[in-house]
Protein backbone atom coordinates (compact mmCIF):
# COMPACT_ATOMS: atom_id res chain seq x y z
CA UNK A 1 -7.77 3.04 -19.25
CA UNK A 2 -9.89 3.45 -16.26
CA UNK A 3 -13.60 2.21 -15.41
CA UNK A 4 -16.16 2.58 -12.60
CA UNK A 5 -16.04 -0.66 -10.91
CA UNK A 6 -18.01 0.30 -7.82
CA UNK A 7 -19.37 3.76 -6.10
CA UNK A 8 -21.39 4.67 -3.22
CA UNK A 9 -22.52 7.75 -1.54
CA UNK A 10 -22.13 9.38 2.19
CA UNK A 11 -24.68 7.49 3.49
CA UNK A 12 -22.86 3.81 2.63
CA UNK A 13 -25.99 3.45 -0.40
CA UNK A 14 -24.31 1.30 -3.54
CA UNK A 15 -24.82 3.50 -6.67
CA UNK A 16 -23.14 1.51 -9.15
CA UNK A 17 -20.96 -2.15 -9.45
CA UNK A 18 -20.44 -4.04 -6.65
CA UNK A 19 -18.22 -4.78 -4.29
CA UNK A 20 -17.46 -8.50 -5.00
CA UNK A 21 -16.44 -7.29 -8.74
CA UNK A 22 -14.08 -4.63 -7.29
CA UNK A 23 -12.74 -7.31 -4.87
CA UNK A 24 -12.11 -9.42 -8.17
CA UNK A 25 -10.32 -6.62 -9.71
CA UNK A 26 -8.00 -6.36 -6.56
CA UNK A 27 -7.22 -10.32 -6.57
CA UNK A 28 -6.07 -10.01 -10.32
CA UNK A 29 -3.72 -6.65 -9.17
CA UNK A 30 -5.65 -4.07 -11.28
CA UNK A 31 -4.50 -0.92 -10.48
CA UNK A 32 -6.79 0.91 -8.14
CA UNK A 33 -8.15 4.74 -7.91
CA UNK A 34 -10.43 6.43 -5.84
CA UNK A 35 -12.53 9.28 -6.67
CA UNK A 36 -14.16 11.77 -4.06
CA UNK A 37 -16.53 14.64 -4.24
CA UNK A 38 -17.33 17.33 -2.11
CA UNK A 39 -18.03 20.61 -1.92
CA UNK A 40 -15.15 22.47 -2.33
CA UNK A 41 -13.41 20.19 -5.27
CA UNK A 42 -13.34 16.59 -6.37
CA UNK A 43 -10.25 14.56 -6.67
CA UNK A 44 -9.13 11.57 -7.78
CA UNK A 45 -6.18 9.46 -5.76
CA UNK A 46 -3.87 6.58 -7.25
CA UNK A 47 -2.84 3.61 -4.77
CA UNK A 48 0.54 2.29 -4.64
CA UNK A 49 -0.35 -1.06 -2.73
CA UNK A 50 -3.47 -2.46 -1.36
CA UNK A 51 -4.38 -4.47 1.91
CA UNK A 52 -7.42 -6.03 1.54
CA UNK A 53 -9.58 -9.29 3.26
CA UNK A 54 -12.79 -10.38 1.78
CA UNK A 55 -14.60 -7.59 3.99
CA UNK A 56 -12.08 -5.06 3.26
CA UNK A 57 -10.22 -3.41 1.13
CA UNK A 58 -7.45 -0.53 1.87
CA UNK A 59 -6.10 1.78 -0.55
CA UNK A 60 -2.54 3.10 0.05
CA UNK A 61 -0.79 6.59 -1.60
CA UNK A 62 2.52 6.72 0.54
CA UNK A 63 3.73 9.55 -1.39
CA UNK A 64 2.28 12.98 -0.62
CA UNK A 65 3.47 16.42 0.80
CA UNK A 66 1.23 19.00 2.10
CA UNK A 67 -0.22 21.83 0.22
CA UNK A 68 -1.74 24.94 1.92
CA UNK A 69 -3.55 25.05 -0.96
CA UNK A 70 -4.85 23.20 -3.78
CA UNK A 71 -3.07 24.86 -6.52
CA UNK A 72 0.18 26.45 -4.47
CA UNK A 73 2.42 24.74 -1.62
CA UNK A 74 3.19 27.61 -0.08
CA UNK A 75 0.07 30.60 -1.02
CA UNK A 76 2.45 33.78 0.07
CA UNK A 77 5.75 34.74 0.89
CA UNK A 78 4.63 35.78 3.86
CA UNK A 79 3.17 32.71 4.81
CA UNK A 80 4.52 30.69 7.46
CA UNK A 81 2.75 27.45 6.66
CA UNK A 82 5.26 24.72 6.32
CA UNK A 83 4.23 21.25 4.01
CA UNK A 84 4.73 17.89 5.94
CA UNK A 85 4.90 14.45 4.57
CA UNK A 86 1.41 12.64 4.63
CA UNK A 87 0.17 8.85 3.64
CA UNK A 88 -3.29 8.76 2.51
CA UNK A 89 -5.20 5.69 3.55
CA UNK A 90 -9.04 5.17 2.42
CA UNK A 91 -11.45 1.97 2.60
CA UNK A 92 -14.46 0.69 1.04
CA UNK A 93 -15.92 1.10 4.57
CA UNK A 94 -15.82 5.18 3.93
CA UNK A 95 -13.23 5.42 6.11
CA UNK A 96 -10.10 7.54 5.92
CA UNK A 97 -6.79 8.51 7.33
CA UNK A 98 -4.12 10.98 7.11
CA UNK A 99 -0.68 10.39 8.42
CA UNK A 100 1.83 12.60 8.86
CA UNK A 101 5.06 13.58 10.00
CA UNK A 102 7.48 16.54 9.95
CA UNK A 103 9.50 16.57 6.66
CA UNK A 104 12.59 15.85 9.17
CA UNK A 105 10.73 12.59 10.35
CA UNK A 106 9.50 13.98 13.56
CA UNK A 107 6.11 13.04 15.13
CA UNK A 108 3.01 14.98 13.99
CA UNK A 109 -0.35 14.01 15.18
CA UNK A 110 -2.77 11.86 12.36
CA UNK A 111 -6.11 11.88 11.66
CA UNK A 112 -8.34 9.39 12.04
CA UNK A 113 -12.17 9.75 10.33
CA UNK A 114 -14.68 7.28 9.95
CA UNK A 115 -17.29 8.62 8.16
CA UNK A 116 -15.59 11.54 5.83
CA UNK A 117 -17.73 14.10 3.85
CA UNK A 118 -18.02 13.07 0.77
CA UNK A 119 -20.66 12.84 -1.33
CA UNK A 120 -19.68 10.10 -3.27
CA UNK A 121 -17.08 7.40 -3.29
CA UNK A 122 -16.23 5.94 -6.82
CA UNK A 123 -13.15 3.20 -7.04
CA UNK A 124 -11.57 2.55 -10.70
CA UNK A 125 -9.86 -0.21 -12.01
CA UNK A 126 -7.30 -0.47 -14.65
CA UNK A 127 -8.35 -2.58 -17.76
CA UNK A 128 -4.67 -3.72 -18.09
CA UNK A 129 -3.89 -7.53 -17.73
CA UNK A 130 -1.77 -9.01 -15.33
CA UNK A 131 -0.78 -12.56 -15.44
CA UNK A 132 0.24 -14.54 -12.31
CA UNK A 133 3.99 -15.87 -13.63
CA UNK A 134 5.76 -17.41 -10.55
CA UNK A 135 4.62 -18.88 -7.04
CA UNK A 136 7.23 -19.14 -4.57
CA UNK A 137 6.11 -22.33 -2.65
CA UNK A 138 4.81 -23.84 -5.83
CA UNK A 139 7.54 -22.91 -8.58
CA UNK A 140 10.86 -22.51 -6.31
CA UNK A 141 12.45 -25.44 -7.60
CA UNK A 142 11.02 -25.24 -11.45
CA UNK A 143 14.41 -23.75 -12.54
CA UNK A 144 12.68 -23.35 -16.07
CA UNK A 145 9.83 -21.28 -15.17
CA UNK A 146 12.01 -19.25 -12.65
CA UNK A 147 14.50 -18.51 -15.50
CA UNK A 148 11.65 -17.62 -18.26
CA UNK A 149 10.44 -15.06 -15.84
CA UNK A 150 13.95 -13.73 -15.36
CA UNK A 151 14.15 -13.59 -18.81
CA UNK A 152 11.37 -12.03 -19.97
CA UNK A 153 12.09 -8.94 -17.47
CA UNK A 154 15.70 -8.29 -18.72
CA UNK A 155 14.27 -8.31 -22.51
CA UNK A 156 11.10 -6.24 -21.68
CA UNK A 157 11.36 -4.81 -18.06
CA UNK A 158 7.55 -5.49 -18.28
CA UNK A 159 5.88 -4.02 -15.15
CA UNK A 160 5.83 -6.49 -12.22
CA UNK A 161 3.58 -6.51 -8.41
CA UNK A 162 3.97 -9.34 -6.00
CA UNK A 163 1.58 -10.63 -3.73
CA UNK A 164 1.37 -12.27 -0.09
CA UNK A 165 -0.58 -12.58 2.75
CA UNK A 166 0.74 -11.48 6.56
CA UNK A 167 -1.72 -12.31 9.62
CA UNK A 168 -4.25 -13.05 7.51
CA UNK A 169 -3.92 -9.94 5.39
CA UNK A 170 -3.44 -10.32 1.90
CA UNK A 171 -1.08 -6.96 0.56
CA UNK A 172 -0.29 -5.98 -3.20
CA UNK A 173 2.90 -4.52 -3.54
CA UNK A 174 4.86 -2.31 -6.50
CA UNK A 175 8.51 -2.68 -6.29
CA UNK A 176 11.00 0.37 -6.84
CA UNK A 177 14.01 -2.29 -7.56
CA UNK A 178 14.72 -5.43 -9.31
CA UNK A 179 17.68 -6.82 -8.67
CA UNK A 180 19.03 -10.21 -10.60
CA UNK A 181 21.89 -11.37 -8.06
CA UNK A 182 24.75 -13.54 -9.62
CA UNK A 183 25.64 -16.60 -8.50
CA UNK A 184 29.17 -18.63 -7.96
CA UNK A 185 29.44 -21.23 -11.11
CA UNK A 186 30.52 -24.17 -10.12
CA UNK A 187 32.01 -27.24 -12.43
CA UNK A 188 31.16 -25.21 -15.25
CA UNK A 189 27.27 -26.57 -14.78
CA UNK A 190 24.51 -23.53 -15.53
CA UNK A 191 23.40 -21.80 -11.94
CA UNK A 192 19.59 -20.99 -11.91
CA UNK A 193 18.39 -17.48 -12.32
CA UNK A 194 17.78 -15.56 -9.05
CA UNK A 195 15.17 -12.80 -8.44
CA UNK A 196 14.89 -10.38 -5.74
CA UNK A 197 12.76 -7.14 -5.18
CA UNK A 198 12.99 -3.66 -3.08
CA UNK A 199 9.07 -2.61 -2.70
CA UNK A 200 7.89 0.97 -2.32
CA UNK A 201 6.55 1.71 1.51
CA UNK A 202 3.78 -0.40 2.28
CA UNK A 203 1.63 -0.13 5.86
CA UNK A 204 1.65 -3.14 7.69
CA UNK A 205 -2.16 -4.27 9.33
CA UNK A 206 -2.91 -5.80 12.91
CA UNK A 207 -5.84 -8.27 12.72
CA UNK A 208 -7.65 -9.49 15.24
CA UNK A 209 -8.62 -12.83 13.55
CA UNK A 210 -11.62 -11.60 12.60
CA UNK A 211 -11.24 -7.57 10.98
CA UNK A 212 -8.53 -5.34 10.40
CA UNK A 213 -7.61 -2.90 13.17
CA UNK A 214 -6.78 -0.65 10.58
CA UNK A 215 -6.06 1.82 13.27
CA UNK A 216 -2.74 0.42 14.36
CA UNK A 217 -0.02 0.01 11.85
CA UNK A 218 3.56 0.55 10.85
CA UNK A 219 5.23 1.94 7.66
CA UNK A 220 7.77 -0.75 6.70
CA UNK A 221 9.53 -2.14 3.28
CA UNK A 222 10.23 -4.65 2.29
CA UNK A 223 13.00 -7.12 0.40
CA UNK A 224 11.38 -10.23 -1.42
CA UNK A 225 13.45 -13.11 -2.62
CA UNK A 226 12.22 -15.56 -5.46
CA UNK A 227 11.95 -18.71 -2.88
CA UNK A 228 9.66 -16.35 -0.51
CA UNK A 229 11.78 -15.07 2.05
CA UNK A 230 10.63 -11.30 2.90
CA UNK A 231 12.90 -9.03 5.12
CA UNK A 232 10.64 -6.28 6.58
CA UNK A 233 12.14 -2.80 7.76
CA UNK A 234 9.42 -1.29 9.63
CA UNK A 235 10.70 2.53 10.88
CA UNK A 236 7.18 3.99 11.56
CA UNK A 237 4.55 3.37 14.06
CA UNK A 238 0.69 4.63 14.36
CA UNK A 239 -1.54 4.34 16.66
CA UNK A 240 -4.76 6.33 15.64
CA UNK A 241 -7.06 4.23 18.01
CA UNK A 242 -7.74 7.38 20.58
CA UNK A 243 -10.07 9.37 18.54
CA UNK A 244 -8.56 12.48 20.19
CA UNK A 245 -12.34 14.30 20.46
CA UNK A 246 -12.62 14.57 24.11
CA UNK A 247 -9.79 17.22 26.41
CA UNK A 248 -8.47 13.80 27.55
CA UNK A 249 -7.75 12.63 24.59
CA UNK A 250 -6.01 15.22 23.40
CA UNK A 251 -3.75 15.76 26.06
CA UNK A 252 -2.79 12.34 26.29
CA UNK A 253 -1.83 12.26 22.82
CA UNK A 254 0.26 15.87 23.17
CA UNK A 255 1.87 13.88 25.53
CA UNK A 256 2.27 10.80 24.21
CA UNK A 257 4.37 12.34 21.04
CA UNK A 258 7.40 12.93 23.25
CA UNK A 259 7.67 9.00 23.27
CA UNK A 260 7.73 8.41 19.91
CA UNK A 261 10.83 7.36 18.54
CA UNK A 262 10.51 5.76 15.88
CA UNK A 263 13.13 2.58 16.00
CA UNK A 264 14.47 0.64 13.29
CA UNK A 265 12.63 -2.91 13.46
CA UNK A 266 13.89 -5.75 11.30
CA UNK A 267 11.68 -9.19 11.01
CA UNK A 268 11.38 -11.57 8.38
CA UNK A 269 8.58 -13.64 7.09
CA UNK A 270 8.49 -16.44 4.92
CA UNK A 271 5.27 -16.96 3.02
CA UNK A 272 3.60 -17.69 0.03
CA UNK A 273 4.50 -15.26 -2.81
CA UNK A 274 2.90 -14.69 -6.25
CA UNK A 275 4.53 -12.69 -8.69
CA UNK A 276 2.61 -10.84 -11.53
CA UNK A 277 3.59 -9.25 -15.04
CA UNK A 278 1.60 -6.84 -16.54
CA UNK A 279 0.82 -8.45 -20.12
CA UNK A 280 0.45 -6.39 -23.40
């Protein structure tokens, strides 16, 4: 189950909640939705991770191809409209993006809007409980409590997100894979359990110490170990910063789509990481 936790309208007015108790909601890794109204139709949009700073919060859906319409892919046979992958992006600030690219991976331009037309913006949060299990920097070398958590997933594959902050952005992320590696036994002693994770896409934030510049940022995933250690492989960049409103614009963003390539880039980080199990 689902509740209002905070809505406002076009003009940025607070109908209902607050945004400190959404914030609160987010912190605790309550699942997130967002629903929007305008003419045409309402809709309502799950997030697969968050980014979010006290100021901020950033819902991702990484998982969407293009309709030509609402209730048909494709509306014809004769037509020659042709879906594309697309990442939604939406903030508590009312702003919005679409990104998108060719369903071969190619470049397609993305939209960038700051103040969409909606008439109302209303975020959900799940009810469900999660409970903070494992810290990475605080529980690494608790065997016990590392081993309990293993545990408890192989007997209940209970639902799990992990948490961490990266340039002073805190992100929420869902993992697609849980792997429990084995290790070599040696003198016949016990090894310790061992926990790793394969997220679903996440976007990865610039900040300039103070806000987000939530118009640069690359599409990345990521491998988490139990003692912290996070491999990133980033294989998307965007750059929505040029508005793209003015004949300049445009062309230099035609342009600039012929030097897109899109190269594999592999980084690690090694940071504070909280995992979460969603209680009963």
């Amino acid at each position: 189950m689902s509740y209002l936790a905070y809505e406002i309208d076009q003009e940025g007015r607070i109908l209902n909640g607050s945004y400190k108790d959404l914030l609160e909601c987010v912190r605790g890794c309550a699942s997130i939705k967002i629903g929007l109204g305008r003419k045409a139709f309402e809709e309502i949009i799950p997030f697969i991770s968050v980014a979010y700073t006290d100021d901020l919060i950033i819902g991702i859906q990484p998982y969407h191809k293009s309709s030509e319409r609402i209730h048909s892919f494709i509306n014809s046979v004769n037509s020659v409209y042709v879906p594309y992958l697309s990442i939604f992006l939406y903030t508590t600030e009312r702003k919005m993006s679409i990104l998108r690219r060719h369903i071969n991976g190619l470049y397609m331009d993305s939209t960038f809007t700051e103040n969409p037309n909606y008439f109302y913006y209303k975020w959900f949060v799940s009810d469900e409980k999660w409970q903070l299990v494992y810290n990475s920097t605080k529980d690494y070398n608790d065997t016990s409590k590392k081993d309990k958590m293993v545990s408890f997933l192989k007997k209940e594959a209970q639902d799990m997100k992990l948490s961490f902050r990266y340039k002073g952005i805190d992100y929420i992320v869902v993992p697609n894979i849980i792997y429990f590696p084995k290790q070599i036994q040696h003198d016949k002693q016990p090894m310790p359990e061992c926990l790793t994770v394969k997220t679903y896409p996440v976007l990865l934030f610039e900040n300039n110490g103070t806000t987000i510049n939530w118009t640069k940022f690359e599409l990345a995933e990521c491998l988490i170990t139990d003692s912290g250690q996070i491999s990133v492989l980033s294989y998307h960049d965007f750059d929505l910063s040029l508005p793209g409103r003015n004949k300049i614009s445009r062309i230099f963003r035609y342009l600039s789509r012929y030097k897109k390539t899109n190269k594999l880039k592999h980084f690690e980080i090694k940071t504070e990481v909280k995992w979460y199990i969603k209680t009963k």
